[in-house]
PDB file of N, CA and C in Angstrom:
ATOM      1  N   UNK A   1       9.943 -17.982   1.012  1.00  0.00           N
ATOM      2  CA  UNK A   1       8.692 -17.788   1.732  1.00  0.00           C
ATOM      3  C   UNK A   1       8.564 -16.315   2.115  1.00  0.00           C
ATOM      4  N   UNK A   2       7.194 -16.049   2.112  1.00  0.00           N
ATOM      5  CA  UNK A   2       7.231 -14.146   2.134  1.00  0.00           C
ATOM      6  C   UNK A   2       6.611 -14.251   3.886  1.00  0.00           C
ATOM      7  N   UNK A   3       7.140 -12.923   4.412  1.00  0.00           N
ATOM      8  CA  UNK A   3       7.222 -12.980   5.434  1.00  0.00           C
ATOM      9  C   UNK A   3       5.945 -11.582   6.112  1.00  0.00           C
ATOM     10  N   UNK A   4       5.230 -11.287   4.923  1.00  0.00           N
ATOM     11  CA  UNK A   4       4.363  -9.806   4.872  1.00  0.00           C
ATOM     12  C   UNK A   4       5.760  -8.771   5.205  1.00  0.00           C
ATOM     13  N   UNK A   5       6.707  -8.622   5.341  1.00  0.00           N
ATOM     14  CA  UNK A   5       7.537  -7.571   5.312  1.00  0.00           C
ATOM     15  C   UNK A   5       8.229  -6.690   4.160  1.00  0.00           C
ATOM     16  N   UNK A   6       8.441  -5.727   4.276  1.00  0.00           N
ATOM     17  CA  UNK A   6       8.910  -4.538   3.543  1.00  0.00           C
ATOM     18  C   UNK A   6      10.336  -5.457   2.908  1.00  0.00           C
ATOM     19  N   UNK A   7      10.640  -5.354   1.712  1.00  0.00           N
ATOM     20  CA  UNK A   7      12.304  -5.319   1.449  1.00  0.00           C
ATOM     21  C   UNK A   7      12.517  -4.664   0.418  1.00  0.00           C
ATOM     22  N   UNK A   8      13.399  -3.922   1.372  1.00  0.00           N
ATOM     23  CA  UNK A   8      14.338  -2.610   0.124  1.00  0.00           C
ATOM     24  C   UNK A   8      15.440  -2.646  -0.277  1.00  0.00           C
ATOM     25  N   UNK A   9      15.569  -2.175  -1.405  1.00  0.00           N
ATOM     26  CA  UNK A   9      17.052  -2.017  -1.729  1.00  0.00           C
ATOM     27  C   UNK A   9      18.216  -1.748  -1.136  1.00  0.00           C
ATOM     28  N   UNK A  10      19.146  -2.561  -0.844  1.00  0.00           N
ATOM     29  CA  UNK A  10      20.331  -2.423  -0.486  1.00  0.00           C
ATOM     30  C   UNK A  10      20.550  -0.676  -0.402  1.00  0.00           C
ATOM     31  N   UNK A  11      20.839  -0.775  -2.001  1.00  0.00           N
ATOM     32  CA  UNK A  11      21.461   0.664  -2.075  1.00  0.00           C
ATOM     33  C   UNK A  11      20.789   2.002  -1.565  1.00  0.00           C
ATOM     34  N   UNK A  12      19.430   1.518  -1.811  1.00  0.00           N
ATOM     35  CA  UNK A  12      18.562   2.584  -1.605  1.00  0.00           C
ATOM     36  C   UNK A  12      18.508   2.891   0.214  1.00  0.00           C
ATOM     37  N   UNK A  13      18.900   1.812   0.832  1.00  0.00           N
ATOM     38  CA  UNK A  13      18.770   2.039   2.242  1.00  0.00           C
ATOM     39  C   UNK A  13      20.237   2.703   2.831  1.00  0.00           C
ATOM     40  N   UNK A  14      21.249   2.450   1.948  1.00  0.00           N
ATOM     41  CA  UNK A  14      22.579   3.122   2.319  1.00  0.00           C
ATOM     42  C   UNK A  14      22.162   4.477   1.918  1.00  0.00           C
ATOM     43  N   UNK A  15      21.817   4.897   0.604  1.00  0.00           N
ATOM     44  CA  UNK A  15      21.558   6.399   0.236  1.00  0.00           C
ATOM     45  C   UNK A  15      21.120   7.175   1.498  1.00  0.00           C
ATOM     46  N   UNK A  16      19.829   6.853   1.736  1.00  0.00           N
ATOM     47  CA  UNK A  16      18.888   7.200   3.146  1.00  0.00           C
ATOM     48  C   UNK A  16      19.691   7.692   4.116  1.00  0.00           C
ATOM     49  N   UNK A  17      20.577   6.471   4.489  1.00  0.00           N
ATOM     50  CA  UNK A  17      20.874   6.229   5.514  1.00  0.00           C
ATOM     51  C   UNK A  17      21.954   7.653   5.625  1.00  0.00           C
ATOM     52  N   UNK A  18      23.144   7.783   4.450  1.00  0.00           N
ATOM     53  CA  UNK A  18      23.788   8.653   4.296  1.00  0.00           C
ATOM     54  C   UNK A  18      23.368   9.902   3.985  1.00  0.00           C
ATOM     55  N   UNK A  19      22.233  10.311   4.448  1.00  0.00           N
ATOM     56  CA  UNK A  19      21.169  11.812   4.046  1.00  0.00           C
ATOM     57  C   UNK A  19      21.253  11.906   2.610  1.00  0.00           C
ATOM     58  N   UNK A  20      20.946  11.103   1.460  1.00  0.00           N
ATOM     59  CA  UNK A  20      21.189  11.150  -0.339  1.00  0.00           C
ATOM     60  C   UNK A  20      19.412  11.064  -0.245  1.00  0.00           C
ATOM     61  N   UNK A  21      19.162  11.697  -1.223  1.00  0.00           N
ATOM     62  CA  UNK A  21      17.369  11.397  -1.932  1.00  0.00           C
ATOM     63  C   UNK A  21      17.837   9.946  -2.144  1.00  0.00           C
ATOM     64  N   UNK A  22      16.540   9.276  -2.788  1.00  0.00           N
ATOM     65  CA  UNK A  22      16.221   8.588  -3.441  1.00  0.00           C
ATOM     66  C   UNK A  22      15.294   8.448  -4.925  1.00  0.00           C
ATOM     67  N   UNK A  23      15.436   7.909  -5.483  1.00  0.00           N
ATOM     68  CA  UNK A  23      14.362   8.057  -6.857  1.00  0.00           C
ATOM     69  C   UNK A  23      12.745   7.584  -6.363  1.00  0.00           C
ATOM     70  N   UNK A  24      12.300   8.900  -6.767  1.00  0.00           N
ATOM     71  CA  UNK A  24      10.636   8.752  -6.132  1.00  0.00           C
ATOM     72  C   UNK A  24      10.220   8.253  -7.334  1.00  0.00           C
ATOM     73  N   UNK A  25       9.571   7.462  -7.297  1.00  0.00           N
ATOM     74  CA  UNK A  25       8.627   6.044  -8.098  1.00  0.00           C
ATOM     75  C   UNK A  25       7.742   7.488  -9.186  1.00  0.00           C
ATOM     76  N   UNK A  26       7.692   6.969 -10.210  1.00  0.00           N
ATOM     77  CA  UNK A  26       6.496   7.700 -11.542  1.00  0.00           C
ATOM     78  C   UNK A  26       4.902   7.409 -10.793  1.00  0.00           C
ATOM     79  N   UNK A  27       4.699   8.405 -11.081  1.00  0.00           N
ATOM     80  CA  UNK A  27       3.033   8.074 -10.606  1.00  0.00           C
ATOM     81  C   UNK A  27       2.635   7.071 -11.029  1.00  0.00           C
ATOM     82  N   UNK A  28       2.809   7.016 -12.853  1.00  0.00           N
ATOM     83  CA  UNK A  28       1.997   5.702 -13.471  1.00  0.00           C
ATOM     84  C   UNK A  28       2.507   4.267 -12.714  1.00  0.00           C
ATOM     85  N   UNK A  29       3.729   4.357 -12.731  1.00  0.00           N
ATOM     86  CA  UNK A  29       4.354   2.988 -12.163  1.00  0.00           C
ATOM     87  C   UNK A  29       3.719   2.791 -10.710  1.00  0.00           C
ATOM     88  N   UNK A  30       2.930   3.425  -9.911  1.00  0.00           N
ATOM     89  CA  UNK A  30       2.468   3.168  -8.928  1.00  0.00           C
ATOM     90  C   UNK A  30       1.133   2.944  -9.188  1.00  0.00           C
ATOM     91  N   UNK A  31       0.659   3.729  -9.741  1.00  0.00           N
ATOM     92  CA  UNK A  31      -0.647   3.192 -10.326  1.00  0.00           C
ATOM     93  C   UNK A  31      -1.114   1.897 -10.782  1.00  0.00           C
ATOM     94  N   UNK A  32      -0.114   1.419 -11.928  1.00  0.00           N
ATOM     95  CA  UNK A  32      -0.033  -0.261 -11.981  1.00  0.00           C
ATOM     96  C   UNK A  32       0.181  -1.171 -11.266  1.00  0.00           C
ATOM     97  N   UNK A  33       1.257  -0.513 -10.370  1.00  0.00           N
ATOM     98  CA  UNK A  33       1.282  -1.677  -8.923  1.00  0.00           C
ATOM     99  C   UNK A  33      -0.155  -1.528  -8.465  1.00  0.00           C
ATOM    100  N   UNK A  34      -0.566  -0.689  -8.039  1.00  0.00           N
ATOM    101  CA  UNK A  34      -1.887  -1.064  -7.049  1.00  0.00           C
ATOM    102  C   UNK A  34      -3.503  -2.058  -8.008  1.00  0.00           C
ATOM    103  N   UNK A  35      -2.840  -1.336  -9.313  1.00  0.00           N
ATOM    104  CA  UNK A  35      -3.960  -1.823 -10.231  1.00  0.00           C
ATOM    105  C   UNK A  35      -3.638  -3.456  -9.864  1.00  0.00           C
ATOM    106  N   UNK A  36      -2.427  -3.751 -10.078  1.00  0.00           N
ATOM    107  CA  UNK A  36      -2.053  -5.246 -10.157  1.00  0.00           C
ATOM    108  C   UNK A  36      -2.544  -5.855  -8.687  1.00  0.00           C
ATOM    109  N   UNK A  37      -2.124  -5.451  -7.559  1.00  0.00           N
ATOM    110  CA  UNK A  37      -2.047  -5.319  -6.198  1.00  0.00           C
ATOM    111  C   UNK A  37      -3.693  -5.614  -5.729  1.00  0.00           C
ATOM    112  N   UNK A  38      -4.980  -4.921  -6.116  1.00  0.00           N
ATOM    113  CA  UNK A  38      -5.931  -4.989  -5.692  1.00  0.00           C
ATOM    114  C   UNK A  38      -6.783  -5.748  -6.975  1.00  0.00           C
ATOM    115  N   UNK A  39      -6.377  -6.297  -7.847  1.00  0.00           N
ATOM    116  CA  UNK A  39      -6.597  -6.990  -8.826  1.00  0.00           C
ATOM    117  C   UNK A  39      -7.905  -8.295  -8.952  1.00  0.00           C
ATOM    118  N   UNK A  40      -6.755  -9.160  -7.554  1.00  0.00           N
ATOM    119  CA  UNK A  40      -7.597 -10.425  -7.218  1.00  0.00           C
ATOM    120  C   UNK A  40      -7.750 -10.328  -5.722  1.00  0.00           C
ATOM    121  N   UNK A  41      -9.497 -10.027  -5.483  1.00  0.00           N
ATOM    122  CA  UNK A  41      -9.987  -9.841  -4.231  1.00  0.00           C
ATOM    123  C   UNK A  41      -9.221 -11.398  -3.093  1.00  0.00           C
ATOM    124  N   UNK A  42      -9.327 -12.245  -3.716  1.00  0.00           N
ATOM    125  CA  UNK A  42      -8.551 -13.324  -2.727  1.00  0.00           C
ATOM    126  C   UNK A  42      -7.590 -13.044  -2.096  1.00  0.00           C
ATOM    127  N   UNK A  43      -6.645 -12.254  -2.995  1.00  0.00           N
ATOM    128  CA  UNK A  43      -4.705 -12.050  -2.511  1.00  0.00           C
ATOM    129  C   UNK A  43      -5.088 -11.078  -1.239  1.00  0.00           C
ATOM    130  N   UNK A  44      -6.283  -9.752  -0.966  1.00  0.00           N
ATOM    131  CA  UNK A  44      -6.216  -9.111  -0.057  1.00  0.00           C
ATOM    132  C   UNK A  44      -6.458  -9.552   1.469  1.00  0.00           C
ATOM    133  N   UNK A  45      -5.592  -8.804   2.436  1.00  0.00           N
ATOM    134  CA  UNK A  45      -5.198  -9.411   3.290  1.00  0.00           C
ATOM    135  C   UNK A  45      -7.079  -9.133   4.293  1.00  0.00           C
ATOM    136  N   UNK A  46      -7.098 -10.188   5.074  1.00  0.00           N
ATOM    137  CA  UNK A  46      -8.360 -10.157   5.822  1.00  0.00           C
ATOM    138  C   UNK A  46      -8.640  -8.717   6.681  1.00  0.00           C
ATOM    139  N   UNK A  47      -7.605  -8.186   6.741  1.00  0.00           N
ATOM    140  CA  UNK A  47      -7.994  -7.121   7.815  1.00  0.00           C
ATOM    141  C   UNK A  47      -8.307  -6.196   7.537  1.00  0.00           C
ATOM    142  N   UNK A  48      -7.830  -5.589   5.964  1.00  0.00           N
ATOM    143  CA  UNK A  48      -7.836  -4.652   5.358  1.00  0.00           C
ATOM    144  C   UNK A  48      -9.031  -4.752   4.701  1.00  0.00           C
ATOM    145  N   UNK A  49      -9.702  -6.067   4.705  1.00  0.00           N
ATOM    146  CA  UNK A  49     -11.258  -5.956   4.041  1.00  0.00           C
ATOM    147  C   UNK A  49     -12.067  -5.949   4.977  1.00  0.00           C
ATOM    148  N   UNK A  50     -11.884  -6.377   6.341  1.00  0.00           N
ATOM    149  CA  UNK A  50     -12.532  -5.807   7.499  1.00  0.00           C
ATOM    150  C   UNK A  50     -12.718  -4.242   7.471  1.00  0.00           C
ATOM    151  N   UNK A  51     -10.871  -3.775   7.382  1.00  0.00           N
ATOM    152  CA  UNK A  51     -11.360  -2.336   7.512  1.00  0.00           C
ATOM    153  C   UNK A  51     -12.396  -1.620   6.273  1.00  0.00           C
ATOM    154  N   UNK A  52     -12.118  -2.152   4.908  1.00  0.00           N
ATOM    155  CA  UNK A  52     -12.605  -1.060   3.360  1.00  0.00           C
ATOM    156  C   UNK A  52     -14.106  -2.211   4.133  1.00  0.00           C
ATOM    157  N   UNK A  53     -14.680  -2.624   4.085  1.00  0.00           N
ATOM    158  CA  UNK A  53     -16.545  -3.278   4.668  1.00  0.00           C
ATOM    159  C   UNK A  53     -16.676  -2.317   5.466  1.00  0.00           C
ATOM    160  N   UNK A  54     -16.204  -2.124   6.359  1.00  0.00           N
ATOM    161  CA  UNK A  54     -16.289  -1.020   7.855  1.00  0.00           C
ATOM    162  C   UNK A  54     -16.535   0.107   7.532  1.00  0.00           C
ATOM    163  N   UNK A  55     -15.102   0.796   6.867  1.00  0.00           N
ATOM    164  CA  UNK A  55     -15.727   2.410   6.061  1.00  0.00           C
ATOM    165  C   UNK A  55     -16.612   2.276   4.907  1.00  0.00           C
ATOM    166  N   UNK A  56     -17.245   1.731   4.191  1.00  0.00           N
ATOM    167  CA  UNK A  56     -18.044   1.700   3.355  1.00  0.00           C
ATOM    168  C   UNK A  56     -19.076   1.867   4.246  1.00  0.00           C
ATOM    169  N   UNK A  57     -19.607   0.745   4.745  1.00  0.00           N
ATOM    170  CA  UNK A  57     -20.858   0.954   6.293  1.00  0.00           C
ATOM    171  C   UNK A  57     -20.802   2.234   6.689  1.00  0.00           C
ATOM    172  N   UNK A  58     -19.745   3.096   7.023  1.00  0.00           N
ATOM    173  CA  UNK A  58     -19.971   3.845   7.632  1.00  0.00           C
ATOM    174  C   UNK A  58     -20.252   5.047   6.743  1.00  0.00           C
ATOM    175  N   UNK A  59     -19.644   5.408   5.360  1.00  0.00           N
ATOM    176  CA  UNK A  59     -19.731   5.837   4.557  1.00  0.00           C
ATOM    177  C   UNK A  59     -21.583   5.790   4.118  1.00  0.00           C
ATOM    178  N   UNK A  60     -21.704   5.023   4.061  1.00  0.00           N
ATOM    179  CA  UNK A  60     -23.431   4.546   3.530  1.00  0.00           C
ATOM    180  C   UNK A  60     -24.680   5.039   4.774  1.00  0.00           C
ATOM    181  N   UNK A  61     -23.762   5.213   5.980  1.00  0.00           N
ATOM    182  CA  UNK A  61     -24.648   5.408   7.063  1.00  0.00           C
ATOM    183  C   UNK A  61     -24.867   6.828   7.541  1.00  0.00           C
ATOM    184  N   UNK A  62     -23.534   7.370   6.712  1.00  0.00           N
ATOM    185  CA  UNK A  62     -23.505   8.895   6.715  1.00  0.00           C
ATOM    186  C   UNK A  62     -22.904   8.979   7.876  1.00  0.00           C
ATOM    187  N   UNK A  63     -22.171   8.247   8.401  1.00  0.00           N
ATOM    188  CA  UNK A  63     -20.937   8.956   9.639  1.00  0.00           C
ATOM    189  C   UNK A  63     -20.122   9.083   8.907  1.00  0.00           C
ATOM    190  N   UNK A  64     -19.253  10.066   8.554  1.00  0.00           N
ATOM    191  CA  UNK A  64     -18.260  10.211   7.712  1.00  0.00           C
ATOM    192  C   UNK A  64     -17.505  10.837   8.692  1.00  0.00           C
ATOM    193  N   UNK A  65     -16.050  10.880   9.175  1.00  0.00           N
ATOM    194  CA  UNK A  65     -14.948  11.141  10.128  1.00  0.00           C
ATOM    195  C   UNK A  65     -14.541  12.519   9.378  1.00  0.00           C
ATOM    196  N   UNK A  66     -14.369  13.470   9.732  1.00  0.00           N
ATOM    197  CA  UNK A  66     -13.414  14.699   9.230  1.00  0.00           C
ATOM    198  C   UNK A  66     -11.758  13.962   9.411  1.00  0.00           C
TER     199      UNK A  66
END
C-alpha cells in the first residue's frame, strides 16, 4: 500500500549521509517520468489541480506574481 511518501535508496541515503554525491538523474529520464506521471488526469492528486485551476485563473486574469 503506497503511503504518498518519498522512498529512496538505501545506498543512495548512506552516500548523502556520508558527504558522497549522488548520480543526478539524465534530463531525458526525468522528462519521461513526468510525461508518464501527468499522463492520466485521474492519477493527479486533488490539490495540485486546485492549485494548476488557480494559477491558470490567475494567469488568464493577468495577476501574474513576480
Amino acid at each position: 500500500m503506497t503511503n504518498r511518501r518519498l522512498l529512496w535508496n538505501a545506498d543512495e541515503v548512506h552516500a548523502l549521509i556520508a558527504g558522497r554525491t549522488v548520480k543526478t538523474p539524465d534530463a531525458s529520464a526525468i522528462d519521461k517520468h513526468m510525461a508518464r506521471k501527468t499522463a492520466d488526469a485521474s492519477k493527479r492528486p486533488a490539490h495540485i489541480v486546485r492549485k494548476t485551476e488557480a494559477k491558470a485563473a490567475r494567469l488568464t486574469a493577468g495577476e501574474v506574481a513576480a
